[in-house]
C-alpha atoms as a PDB file:
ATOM      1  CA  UNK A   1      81.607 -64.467  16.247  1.00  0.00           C
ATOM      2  CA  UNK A   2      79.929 -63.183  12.849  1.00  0.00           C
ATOM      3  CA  UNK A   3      81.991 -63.122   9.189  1.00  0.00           C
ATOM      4  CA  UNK A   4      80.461 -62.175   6.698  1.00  0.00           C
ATOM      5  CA  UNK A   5      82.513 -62.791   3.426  1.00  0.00           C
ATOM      6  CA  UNK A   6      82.238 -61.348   0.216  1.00  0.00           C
ATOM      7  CA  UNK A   7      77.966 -61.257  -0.295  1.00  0.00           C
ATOM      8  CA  UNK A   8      76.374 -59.986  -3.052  1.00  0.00           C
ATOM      9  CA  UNK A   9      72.429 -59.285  -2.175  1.00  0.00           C
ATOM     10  CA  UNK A  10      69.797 -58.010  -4.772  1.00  0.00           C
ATOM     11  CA  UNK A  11      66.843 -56.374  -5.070  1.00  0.00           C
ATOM     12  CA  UNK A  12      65.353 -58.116  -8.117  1.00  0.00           C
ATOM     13  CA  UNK A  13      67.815 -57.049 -10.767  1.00  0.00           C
ATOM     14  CA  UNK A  14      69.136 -54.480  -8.820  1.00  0.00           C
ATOM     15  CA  UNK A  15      72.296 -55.328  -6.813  1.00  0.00           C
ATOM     16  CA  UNK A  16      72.460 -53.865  -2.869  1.00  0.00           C
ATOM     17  CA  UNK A  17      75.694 -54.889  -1.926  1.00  0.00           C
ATOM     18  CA  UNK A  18      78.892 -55.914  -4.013  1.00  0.00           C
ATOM     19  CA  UNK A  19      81.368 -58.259  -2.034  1.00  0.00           C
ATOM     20  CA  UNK A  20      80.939 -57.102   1.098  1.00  0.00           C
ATOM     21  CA  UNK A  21      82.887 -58.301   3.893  1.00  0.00           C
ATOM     22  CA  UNK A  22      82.473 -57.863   7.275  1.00  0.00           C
ATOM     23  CA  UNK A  23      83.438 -59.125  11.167  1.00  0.00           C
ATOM     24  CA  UNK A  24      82.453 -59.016  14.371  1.00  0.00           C
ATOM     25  CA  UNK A  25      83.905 -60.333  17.116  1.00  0.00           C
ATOM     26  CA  UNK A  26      82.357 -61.978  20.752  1.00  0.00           C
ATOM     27  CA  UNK A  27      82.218 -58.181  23.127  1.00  0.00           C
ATOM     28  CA  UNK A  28      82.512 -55.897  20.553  1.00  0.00           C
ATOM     29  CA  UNK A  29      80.366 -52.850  19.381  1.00  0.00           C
ATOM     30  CA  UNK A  30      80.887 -52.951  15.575  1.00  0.00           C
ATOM     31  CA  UNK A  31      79.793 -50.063  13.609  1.00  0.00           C
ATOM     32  CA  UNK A  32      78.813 -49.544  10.043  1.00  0.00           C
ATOM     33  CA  UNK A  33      77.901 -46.038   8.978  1.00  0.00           C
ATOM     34  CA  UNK A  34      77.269 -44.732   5.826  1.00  0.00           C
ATOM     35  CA  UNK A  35      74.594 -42.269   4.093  1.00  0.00           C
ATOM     36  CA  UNK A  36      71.040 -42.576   3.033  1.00  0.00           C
ATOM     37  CA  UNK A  37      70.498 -45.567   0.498  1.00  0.00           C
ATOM     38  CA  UNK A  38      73.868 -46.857   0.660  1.00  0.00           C
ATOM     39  CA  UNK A  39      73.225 -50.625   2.037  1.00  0.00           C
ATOM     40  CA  UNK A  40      73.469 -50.339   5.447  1.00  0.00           C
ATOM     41  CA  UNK A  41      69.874 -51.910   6.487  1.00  0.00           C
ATOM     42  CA  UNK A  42      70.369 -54.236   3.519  1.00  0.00           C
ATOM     43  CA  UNK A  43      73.728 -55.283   5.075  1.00  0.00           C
ATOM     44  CA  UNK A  44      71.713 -56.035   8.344  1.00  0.00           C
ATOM     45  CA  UNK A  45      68.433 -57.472   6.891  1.00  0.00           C
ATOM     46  CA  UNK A  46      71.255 -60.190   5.033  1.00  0.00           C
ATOM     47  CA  UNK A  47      72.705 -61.410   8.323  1.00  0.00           C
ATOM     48  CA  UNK A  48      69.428 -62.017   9.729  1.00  0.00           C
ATOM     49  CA  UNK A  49      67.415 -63.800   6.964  1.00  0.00           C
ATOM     50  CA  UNK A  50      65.253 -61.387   5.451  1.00  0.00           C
ATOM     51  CA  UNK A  51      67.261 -61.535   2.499  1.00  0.00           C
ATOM     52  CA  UNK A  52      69.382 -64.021   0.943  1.00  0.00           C
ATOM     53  CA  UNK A  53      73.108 -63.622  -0.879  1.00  0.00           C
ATOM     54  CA  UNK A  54      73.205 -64.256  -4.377  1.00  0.00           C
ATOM     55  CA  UNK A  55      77.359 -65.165  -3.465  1.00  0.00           C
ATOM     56  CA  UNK A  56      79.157 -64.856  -0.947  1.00  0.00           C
ATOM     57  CA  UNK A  57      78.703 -66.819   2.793  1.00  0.00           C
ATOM     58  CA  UNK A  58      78.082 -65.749   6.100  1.00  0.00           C
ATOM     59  CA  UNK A  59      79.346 -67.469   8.969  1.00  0.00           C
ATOM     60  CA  UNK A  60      78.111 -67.233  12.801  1.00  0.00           C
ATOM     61  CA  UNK A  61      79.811 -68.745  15.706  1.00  0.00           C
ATOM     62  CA  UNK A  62      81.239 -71.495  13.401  1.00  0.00           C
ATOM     63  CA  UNK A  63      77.769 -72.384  11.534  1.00  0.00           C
ATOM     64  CA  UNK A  64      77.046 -71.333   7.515  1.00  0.00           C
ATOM     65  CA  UNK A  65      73.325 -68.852   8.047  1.00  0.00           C
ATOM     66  CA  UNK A  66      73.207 -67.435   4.838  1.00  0.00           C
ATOM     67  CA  UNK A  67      70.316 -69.348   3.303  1.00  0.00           C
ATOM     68  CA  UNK A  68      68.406 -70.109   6.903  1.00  0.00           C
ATOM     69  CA  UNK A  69      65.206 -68.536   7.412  1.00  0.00           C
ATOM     70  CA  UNK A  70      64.745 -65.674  10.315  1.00  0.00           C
ATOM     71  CA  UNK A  71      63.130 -67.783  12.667  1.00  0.00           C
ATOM     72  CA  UNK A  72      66.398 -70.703  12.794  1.00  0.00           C
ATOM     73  CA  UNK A  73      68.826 -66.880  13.198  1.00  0.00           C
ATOM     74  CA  UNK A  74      67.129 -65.460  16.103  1.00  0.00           C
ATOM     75  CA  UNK A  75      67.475 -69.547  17.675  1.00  0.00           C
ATOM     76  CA  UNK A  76      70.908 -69.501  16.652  1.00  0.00           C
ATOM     77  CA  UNK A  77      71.699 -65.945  18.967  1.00  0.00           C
ATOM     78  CA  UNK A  78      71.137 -63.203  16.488  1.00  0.00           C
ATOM     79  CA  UNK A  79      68.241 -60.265  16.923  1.00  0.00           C
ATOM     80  CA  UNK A  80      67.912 -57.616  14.835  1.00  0.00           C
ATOM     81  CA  UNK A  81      65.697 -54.537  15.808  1.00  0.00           C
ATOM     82  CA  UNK A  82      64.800 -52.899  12.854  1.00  0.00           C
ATOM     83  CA  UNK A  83      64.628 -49.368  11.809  1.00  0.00           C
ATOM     84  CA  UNK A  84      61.133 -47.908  11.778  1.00  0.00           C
ATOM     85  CA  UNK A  85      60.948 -50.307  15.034  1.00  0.00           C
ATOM     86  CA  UNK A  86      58.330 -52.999  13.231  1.00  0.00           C
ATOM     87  CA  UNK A  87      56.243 -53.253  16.964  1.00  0.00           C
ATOM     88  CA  UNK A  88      52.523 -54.254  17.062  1.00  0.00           C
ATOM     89  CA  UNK A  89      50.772 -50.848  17.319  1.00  0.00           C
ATOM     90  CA  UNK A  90      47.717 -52.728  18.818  1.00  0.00           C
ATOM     91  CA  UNK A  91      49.415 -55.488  21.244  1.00  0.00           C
ATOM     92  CA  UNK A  92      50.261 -53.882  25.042  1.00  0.00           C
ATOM     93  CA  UNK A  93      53.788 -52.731  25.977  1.00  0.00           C
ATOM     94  CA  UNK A  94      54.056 -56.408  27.788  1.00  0.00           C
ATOM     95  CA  UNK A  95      52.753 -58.341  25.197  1.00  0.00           C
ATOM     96  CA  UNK A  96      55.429 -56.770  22.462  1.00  0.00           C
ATOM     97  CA  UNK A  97      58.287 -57.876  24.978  1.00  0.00           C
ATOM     98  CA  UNK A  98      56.713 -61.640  25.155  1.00  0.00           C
ATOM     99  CA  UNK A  99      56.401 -61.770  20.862  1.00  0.00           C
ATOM    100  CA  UNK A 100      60.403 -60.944  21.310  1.00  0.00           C
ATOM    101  CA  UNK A 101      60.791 -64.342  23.479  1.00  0.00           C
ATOM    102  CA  UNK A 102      59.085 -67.489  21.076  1.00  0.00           C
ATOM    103  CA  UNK A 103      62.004 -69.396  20.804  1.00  0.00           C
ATOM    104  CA  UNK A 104      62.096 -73.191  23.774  1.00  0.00           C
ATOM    105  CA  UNK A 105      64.948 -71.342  25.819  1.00  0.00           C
ATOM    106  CA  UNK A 106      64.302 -67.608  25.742  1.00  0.00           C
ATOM    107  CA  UNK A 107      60.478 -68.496  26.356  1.00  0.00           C
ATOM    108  CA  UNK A 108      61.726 -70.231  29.856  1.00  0.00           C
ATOM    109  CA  UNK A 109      63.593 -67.253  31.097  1.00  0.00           C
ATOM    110  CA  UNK A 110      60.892 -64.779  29.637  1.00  0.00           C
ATOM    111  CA  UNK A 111      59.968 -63.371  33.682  1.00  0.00           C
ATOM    112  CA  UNK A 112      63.372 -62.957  34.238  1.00  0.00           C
ATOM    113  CA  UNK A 113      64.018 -61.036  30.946  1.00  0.00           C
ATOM    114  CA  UNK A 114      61.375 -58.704  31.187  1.00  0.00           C
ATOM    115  CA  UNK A 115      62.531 -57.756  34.399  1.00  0.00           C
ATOM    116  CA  UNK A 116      65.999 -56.919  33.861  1.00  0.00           C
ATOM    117  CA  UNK A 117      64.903 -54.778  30.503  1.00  0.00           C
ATOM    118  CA  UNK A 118      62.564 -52.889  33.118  1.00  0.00           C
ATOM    119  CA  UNK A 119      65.541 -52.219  35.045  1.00  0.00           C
ATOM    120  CA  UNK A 120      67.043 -50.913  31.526  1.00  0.00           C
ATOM    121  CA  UNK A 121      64.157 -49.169  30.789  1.00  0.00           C
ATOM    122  CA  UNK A 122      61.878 -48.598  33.827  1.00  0.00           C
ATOM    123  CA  UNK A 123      59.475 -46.646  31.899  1.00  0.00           C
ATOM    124  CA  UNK A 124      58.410 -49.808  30.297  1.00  0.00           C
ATOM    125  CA  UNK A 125      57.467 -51.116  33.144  1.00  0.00           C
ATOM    126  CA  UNK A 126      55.114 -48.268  34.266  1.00  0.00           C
ATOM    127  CA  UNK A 127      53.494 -48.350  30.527  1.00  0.00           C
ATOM    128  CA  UNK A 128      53.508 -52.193  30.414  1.00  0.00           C
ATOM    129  CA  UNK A 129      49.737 -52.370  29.819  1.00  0.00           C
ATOM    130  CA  UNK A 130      49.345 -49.301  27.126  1.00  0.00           C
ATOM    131  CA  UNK A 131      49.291 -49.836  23.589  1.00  0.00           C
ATOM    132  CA  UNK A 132      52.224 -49.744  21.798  1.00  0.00           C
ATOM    133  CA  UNK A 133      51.176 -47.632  19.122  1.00  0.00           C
ATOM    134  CA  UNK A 134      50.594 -44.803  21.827  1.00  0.00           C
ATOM    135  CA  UNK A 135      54.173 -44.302  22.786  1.00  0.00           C
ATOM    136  CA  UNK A 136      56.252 -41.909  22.157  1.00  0.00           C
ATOM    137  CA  UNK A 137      59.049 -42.335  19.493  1.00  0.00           C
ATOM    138  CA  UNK A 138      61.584 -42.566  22.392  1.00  0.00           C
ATOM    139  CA  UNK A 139      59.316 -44.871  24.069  1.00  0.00           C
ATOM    140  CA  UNK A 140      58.748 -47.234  21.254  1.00  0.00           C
ATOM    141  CA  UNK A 141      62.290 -47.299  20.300  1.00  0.00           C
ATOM    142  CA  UNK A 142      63.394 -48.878  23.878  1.00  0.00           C
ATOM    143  CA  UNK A 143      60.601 -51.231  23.546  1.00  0.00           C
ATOM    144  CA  UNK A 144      61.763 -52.105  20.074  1.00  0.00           C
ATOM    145  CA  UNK A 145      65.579 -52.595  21.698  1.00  0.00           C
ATOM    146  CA  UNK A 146      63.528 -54.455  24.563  1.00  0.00           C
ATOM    147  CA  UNK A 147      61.631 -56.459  22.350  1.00  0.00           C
ATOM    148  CA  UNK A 148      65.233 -57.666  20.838  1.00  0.00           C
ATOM    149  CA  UNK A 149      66.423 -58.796  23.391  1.00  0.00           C
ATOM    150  CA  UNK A 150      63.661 -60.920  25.046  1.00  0.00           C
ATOM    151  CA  UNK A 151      65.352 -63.904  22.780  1.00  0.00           C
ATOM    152  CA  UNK A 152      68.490 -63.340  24.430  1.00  0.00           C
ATOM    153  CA  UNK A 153      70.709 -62.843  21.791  1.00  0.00           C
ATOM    154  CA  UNK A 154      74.643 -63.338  21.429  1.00  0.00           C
ATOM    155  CA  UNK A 155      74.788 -60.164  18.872  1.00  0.00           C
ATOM    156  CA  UNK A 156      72.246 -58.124  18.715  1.00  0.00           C
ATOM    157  CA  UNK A 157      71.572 -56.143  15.590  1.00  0.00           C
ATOM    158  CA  UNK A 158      70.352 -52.362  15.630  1.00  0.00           C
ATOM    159  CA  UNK A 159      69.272 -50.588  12.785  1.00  0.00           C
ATOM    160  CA  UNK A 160      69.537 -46.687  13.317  1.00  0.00           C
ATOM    161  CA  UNK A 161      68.066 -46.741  17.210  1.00  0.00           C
ATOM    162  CA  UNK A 162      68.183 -42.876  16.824  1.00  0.00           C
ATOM    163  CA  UNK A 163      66.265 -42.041  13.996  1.00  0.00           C
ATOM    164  CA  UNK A 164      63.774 -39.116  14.390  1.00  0.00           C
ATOM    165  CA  UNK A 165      64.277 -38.885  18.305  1.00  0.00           C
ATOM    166  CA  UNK A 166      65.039 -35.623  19.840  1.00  0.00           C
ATOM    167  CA  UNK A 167      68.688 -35.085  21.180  1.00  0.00           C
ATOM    168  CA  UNK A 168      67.980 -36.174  25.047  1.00  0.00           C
ATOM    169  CA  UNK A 169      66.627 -39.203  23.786  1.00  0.00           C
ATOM    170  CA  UNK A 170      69.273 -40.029  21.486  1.00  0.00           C
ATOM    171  CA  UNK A 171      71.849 -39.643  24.600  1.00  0.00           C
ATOM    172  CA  UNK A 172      69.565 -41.936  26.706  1.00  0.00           C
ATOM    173  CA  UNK A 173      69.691 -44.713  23.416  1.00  0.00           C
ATOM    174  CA  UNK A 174      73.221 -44.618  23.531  1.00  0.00           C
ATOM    175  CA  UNK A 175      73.967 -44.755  26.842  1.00  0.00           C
ATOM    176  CA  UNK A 176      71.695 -47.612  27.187  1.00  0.00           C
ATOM    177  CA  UNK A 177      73.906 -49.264  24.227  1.00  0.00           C
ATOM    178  CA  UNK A 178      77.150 -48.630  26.213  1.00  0.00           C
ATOM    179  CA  UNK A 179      75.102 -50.154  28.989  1.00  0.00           C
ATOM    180  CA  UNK A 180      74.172 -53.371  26.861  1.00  0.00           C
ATOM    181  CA  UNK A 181      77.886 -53.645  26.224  1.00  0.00           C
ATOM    182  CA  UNK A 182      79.087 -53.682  29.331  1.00  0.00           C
ATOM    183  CA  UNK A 183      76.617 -56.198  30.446  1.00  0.00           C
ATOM    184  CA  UNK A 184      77.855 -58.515  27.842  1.00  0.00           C
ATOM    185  CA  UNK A 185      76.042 -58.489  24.495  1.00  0.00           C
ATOM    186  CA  UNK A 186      77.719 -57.832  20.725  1.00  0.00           C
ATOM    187  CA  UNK A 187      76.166 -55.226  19.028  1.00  0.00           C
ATOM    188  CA  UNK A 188      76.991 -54.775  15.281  1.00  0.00           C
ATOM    189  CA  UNK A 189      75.147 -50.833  15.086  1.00  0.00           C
ATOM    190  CA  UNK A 190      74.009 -48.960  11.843  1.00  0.00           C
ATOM    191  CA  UNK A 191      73.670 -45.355  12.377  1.00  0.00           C
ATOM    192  CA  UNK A 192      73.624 -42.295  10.235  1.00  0.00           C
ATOM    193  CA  UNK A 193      74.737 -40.344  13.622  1.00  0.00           C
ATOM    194  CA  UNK A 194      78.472 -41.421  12.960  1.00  0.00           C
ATOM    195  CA  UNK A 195      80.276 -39.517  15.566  1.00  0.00           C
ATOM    196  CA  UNK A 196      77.629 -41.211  17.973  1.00  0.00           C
ATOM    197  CA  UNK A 197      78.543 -44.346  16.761  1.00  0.00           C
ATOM    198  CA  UNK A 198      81.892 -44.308  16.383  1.00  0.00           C
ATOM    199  CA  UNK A 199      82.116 -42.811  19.605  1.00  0.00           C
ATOM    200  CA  UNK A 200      81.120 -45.878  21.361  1.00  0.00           C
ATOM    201  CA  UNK A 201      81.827 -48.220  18.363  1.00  0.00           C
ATOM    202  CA  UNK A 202      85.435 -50.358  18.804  1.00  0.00           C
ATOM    203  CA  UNK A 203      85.699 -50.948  15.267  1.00  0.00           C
ATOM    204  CA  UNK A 204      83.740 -49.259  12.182  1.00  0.00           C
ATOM    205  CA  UNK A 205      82.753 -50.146   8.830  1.00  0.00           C
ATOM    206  CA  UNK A 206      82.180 -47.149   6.232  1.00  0.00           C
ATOM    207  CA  UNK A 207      79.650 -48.283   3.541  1.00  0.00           C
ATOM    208  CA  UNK A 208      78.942 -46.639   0.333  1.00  0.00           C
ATOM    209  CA  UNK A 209      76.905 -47.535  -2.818  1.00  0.00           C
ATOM    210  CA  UNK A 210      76.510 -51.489  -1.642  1.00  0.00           C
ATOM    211  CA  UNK A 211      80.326 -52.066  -0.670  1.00  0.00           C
ATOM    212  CA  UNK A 212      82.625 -51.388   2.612  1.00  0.00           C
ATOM    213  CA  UNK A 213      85.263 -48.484   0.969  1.00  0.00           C
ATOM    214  CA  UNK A 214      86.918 -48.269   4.288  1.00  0.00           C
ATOM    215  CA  UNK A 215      87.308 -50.146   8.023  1.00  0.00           C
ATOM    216  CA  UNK A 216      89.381 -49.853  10.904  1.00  0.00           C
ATOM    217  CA  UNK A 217      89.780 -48.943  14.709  1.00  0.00           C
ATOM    218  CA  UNK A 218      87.564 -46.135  15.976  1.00  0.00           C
ATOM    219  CA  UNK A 219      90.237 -43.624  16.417  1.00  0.00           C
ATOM    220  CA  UNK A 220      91.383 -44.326  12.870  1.00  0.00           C
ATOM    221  CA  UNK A 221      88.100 -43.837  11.392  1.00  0.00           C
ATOM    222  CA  UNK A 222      87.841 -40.546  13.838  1.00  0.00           C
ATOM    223  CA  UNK A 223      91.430 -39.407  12.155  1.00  0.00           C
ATOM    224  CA  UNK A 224      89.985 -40.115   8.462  1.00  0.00           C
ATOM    225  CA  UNK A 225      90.289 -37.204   6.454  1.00  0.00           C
ATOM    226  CA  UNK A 226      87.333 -38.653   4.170  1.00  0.00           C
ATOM    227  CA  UNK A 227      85.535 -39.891   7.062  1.00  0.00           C
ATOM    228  CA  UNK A 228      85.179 -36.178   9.013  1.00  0.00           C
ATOM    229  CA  UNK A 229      84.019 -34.092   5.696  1.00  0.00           C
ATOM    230  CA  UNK A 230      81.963 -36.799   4.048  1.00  0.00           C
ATOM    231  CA  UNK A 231      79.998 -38.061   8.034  1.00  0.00           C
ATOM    232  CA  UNK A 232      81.436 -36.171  10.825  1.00  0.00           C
ATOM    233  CA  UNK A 233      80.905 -32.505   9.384  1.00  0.00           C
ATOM    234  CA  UNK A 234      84.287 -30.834  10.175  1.00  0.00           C
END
């Protein structure tokens, strides 16, 4: 479904990501983890426009993305949900979920969206008229994820989903992943909570200083002698 072949991405002068390859394919959860600073969010801000490769091409479902702007990406199938969330603090619960559907075929089925991510997330539904920006973190992070997939996306894109929730929420995020999954949608995940993610993850990707230093089947990456000092603590 998604390659992504050999990018380099900069920052001005400063290079993010060296040759980085990557793949995901059509059902999978794909997971990249990696510390603090490493290129993870770069990787994902790349595949959905925000940034453009230097070299290097990225290919999804057949078509070459790697100079289209966001807007032609999300049409295309992919949404990424960012980290830090990026919701309007000032717009109502509802209104955040409609902002996720302004593409001709996602805006048609917008009713029928929002009501299967209130069956996801029912708590959206009771706070559909309050401000976003008076949610809890929890809260805002499953309208964030809700928000993402109003444009009904082939892959969807999330950028550490955890981040600064406490540990009950972090179960509920992750269960509602597995959830996603099973009703169909790719997920390529980037999360500093590795054993989370590679927990649920088929496939990893480890990332360090801009380039992918290891890959392979979950268990593998679970086995890694590397992997469990340097992410999973043991």
């Amino acid at each position: 479904m998604l390659v992504v072949n050999n990018i380099d991405v900069y920052y001005g002068d400063a290079q993010a990501l060296r040759e980085l390859s990557l793949s995901v394919n059509e059902g999978e959860i794909v997971t990249i983890v990696g510390s603090n600073g490493a290129g993870k969010t770069t990787t994902l801000r790349t595949i959905s426009g925000m940034l453009h490769p230097k070299k290097g091409t990225i290919e999804f479902l057949g078509d070459r993305i790697e100079h289209l702007p966001p807007y032609k990406i999300v049409s295309k199938g992919i949404s990424h949900v960012p980290e830090g969330r990026g919701l309007f603090p000032q717009m109502t619960v509802l209104e955040n979920l409609k902002m996720g559907a302004y593409n001709t075929e996602a805006w048609k089925k917008k009713d029928e969206t929002i009501k299967w991510i209130e069956k996801l997330f029912p708590i959206l539904e009771e706070r559909k008229d309050q401000l976003a920006g008076t949610l809890s973190g929890g809260e805002q992070q499953m309208l964030a994820i809700g928000r993402g997939l109003m444009s009904l996306p082939k892959i969807l894109l999330l950028d550490e989903p955890s981040l600064g929730l406490a540990p009950i929420l972090v179960l509920k995020i992750f269960e509602t992943i597995e959830q996603l999954h099973k009703e169909g949608v790719t997920i390529l995940l980037v999360e500093q909570n590795a054993h989370r993610a590679l927990d649920i993850a088929r496939r990893g990707y480890v990332i360090e200083t801009g380039t992918i230093t290891l890959s392979g089947e979950r268990e593998e990456l679970l086995d890694n002698e590397y992997v469990k000092k340097a992410y999973l603590g043991r």
